[in-house]
Protein backbone atom coordinates (compact mmCIF):
# COMPACT_ATOMS: atom_id res chain seq x y z
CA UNK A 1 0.00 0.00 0.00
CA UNK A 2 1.17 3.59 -0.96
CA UNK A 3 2.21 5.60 2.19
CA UNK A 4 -0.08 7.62 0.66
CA UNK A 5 -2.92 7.70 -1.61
CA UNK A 6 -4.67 9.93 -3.72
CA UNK A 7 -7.96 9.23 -5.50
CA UNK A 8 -10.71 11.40 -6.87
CA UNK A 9 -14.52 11.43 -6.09
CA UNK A 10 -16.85 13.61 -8.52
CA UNK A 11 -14.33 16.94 -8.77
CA UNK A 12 -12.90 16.25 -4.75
CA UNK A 13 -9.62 14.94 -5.04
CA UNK A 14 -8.61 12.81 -1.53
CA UNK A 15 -4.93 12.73 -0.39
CA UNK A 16 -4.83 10.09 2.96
CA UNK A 17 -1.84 9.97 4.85
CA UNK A 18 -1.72 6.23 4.93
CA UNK A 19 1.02 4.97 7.89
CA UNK A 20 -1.66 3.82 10.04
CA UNK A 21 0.96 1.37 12.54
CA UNK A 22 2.69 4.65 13.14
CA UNK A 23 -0.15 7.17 13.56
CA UNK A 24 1.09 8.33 10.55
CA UNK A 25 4.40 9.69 11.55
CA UNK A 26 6.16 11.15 8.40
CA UNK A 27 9.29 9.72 7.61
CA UNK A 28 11.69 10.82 4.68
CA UNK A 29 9.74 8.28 2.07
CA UNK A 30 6.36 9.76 3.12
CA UNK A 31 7.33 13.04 3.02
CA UNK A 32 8.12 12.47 -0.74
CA UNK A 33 5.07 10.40 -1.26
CA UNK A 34 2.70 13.09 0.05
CA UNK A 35 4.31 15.49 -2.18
CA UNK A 36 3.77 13.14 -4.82
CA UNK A 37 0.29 12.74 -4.43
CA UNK A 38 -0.22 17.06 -3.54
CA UNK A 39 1.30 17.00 -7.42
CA UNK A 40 -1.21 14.66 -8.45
CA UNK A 41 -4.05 16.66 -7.57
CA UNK A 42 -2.96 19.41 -9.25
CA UNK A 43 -2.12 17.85 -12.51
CA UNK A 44 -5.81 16.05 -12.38
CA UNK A 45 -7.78 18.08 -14.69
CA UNK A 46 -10.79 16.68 -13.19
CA UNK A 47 -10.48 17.70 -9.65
CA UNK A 48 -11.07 21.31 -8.21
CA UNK A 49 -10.60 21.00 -4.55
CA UNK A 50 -8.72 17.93 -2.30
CA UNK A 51 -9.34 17.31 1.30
CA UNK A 52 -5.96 15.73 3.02
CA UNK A 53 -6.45 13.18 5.86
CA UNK A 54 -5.13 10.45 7.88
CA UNK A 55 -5.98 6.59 7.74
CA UNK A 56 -6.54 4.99 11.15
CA UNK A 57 -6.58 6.29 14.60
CA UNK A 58 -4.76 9.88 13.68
CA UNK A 59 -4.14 12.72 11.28
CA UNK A 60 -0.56 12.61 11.19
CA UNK A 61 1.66 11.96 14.96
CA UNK A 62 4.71 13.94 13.86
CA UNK A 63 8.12 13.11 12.08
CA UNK A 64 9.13 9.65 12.38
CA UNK A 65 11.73 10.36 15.54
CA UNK A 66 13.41 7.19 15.07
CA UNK A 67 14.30 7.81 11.68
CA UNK A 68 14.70 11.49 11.14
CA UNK A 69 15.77 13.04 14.81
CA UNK A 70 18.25 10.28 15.90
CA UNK A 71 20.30 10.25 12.66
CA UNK A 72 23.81 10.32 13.38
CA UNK A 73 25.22 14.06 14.00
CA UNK A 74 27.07 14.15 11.16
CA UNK A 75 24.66 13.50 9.15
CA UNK A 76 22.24 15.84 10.68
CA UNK A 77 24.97 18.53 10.06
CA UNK A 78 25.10 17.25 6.24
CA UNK A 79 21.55 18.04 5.94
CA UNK A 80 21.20 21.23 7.94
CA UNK A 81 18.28 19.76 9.80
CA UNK A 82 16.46 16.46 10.98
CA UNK A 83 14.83 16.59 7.51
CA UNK A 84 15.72 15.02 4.10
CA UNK A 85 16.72 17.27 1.33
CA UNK A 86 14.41 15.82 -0.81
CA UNK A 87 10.38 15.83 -0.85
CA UNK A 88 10.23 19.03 0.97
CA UNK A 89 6.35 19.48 1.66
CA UNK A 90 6.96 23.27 1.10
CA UNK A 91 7.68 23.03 -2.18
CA UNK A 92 4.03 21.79 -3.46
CA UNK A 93 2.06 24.36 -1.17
CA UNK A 94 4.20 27.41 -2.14
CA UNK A 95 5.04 26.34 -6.14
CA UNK A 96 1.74 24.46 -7.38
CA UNK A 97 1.66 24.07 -10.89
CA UNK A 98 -1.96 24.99 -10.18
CA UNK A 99 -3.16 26.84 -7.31
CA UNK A 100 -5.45 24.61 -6.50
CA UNK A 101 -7.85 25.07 -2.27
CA UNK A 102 -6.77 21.89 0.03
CA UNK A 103 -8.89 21.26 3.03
CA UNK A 104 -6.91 19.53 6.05
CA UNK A 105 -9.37 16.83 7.99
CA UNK A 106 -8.06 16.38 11.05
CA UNK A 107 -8.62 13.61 13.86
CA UNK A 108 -6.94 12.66 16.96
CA UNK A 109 -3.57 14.06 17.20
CA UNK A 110 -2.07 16.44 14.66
CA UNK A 111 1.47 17.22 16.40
CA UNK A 112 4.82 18.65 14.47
CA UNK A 113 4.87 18.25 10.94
CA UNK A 114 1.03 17.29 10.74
CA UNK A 115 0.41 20.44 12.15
CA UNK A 116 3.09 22.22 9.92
CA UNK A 117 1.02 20.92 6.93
CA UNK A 118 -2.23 21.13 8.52
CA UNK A 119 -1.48 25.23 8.54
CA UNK A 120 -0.38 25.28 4.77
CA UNK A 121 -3.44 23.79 3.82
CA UNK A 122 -6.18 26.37 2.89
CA UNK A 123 -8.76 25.24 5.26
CA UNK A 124 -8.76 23.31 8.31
CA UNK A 125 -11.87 20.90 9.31
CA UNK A 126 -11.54 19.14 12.95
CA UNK A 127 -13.24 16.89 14.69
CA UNK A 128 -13.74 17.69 18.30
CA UNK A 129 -11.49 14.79 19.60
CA UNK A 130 -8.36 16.61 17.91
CA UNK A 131 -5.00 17.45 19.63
CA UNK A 132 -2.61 20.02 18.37
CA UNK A 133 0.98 20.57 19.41
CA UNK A 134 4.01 22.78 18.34
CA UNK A 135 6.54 19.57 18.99
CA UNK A 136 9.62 21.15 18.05
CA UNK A 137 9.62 23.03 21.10
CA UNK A 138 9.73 19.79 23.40
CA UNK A 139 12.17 18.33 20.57
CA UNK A 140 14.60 21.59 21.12
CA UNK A 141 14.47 22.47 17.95
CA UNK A 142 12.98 25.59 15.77
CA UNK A 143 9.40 26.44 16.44
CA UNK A 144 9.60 30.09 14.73
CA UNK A 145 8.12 28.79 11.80
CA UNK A 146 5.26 27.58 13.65
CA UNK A 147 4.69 31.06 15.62
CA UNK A 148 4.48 33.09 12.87
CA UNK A 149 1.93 30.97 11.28
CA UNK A 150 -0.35 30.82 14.07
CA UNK A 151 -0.13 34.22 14.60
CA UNK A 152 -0.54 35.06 10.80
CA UNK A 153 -4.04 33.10 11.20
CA UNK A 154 -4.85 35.78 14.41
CA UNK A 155 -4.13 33.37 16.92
CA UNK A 156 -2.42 36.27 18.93
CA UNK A 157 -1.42 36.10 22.69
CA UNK A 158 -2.65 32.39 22.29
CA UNK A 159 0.40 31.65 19.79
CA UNK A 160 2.76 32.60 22.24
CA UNK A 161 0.98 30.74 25.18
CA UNK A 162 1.31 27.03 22.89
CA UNK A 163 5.01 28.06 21.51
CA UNK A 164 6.15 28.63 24.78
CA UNK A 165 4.87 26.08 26.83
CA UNK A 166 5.27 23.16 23.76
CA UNK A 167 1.73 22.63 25.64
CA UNK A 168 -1.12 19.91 23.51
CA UNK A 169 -4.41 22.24 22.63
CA UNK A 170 -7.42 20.62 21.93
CA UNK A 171 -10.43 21.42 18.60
CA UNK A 172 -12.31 23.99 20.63
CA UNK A 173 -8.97 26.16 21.42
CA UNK A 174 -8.04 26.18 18.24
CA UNK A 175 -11.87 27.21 17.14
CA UNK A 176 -11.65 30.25 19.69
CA UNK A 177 -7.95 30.74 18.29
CA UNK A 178 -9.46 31.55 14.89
CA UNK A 179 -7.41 28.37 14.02
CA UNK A 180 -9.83 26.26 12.08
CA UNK A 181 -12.51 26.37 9.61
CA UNK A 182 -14.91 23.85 10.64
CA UNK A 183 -15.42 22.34 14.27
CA UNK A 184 -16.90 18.63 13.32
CA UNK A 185 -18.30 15.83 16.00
CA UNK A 186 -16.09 12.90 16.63
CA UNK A 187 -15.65 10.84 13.29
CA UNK A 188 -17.31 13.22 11.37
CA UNK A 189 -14.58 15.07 9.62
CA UNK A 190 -14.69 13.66 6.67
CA UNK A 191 -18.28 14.72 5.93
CA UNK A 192 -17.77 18.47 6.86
CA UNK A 193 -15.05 18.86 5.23
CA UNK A 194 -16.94 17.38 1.58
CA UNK A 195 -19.54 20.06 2.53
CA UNK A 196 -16.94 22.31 2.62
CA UNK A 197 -15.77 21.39 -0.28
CA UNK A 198 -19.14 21.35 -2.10
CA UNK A 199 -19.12 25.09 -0.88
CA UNK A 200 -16.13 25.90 -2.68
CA UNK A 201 -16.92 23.84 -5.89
CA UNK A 202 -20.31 25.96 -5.84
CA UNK A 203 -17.97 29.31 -7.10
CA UNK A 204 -15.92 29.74 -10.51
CA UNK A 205 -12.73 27.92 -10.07
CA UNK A 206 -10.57 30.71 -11.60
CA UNK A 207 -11.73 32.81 -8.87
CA UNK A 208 -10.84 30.95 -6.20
CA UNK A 209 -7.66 29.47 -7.53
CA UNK A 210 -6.88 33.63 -6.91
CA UNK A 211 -7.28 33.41 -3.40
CA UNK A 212 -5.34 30.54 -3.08
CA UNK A 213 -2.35 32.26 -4.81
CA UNK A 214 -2.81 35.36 -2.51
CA UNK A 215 -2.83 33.02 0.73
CA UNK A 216 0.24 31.27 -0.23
CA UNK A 217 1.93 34.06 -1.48
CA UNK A 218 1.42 35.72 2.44
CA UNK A 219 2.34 32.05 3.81
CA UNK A 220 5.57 31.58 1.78
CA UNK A 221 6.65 34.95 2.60
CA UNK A 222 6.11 34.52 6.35
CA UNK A 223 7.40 31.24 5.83
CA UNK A 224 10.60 32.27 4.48
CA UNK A 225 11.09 35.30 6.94
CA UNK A 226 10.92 32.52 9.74
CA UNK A 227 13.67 30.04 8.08
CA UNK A 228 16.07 33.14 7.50
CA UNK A 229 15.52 34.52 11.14
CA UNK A 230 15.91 30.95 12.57
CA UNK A 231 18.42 29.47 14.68
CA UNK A 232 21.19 27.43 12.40
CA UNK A 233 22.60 24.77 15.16
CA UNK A 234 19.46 23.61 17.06
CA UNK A 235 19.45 20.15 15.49
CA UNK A 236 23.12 19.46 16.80
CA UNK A 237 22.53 20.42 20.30
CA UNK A 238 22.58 17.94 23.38
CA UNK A 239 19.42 19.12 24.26
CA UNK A 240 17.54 17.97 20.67
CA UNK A 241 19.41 14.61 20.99
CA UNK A 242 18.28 14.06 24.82
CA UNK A 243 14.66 14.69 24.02
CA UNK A 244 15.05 12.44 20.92
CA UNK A 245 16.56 9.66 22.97
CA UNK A 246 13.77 10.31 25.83
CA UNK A 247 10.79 9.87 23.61
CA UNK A 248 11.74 6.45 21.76
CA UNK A 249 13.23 5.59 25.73
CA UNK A 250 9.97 6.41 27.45
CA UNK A 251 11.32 8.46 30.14
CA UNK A 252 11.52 11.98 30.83
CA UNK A 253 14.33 13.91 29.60
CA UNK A 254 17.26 16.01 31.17
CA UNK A 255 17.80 19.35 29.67
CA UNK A 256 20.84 20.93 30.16
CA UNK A 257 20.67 24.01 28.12
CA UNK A 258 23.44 23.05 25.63
């Protein structure tokens, strides 16, 4: 099975995170597949609007810490970061071929990276059991990025609040945060986010493939003001390996501040 899948229905196209055994934690190969399947959407002619979601009991859990935050330091210094240079989800949200609305569903947790791509999406539907976190902070790594998207959606005071603390936030903060689009019952997210969907389908796609380019446009420039502003070394420090270490350990880390 695909790590993930797209498929169309009527003029909806579906991407599904599909890592189910691992809550969906994005790893190096799914980080290419989902931009794989982002670029299939836009190249189907037939489809005017995708909803992105997660198979099984999540959205998306985070990076895959095993495989991305505990590679050896020399290669994390090769890279620059705990990412792979390739299949950099930025790359299909800020270049589309064709600017094309997504609509995140979210259940359950979206934490890290799900969150990161959970905020480029245009819209965000969530069900009411749905956990966010900001886990680069706990990691010891950048959360800048993360900041000045929150705030960029008006999340204000509250930004600083989840950034600081690295604290979980549940659907109905995010709703009062200004966070989300839709707040959907428990296993419902799906179907609000097709009505959704339906919504935007409802209006000449021209038009609001324009306010998709506008968006981005304001995301990839607050996007790329965080990454120039952010810290270079964070990924080699003791601290990001100890945390690393802790969580695949299961026990609670010892920060030392270096």
């Amino acid at each position: 099975m695909p790590l993930v899948e797209y498929r169309r229905e009527g003029r909806t196209g579906h991407i599904v995170l599909n890592r189910p055994d691992k809550l969906n934690a994005i790893s190096d190969e799914m980080s290419l597949a989902l931009c794989d399947a982002l670029y299939a959407f836009y190249d189907d002619e037939e489809a005017f609007v995708a909803i992105l979601s997660g198979e099984g009991r999540a959205f998306c859990s985070g990076a895959d810490v095993r495989q991305r935050q505990l590679r050896p330091k020399e290669e994390l210094k090769k890279l620059g970061g705990p990412s792979a240079r390739e299949g950099n989800i930025r790359h299909p949200f800020f270049k589309p071929p064709v600017a094309k609305p997504v609509i995140a569903a979210i259940h359950s947790y979206c934490y890290g990276v799900g969150l990161r791509i959970a905020l480029y999406c245009d819209m965000v539907v969530a069900s009411r059991d749905a956990k966010f976190q900001v886990t680069e902070i706990a990691r010891g790594i950048d959360g800048t990025p993360f900041w000045m998207m929150l705030t960029q959606r008006g999340a204000g005071v509250f930004a600083d609040d989840v950034c600081f603390t690295g604290r979980v936030w549940s659907a109905e903060e995010a709703q009062r945060a200004n966070l989300i689009t839709r707040l959907a019952e428990n296993g419902e997210h799906l179907k609000v986010a097709q009505a959704l969907a339906d919504q935007v389908l409802a209006n000449p796609p021209l038009a609001v493939r324009a306010i998709v380019e506008a968006r981005r446009s304001d995301l990839e420039h607050i996007d790329a003001k965080a990454y120039a502003i952010r810290p270079r070394t964070l990924h080699l420090s003791e601290d990001f390996r100890e945390s690393a270490l802790a969580f695949v350990e299961k026990r609670k880390p010892v920060f030392k501040g270096r």
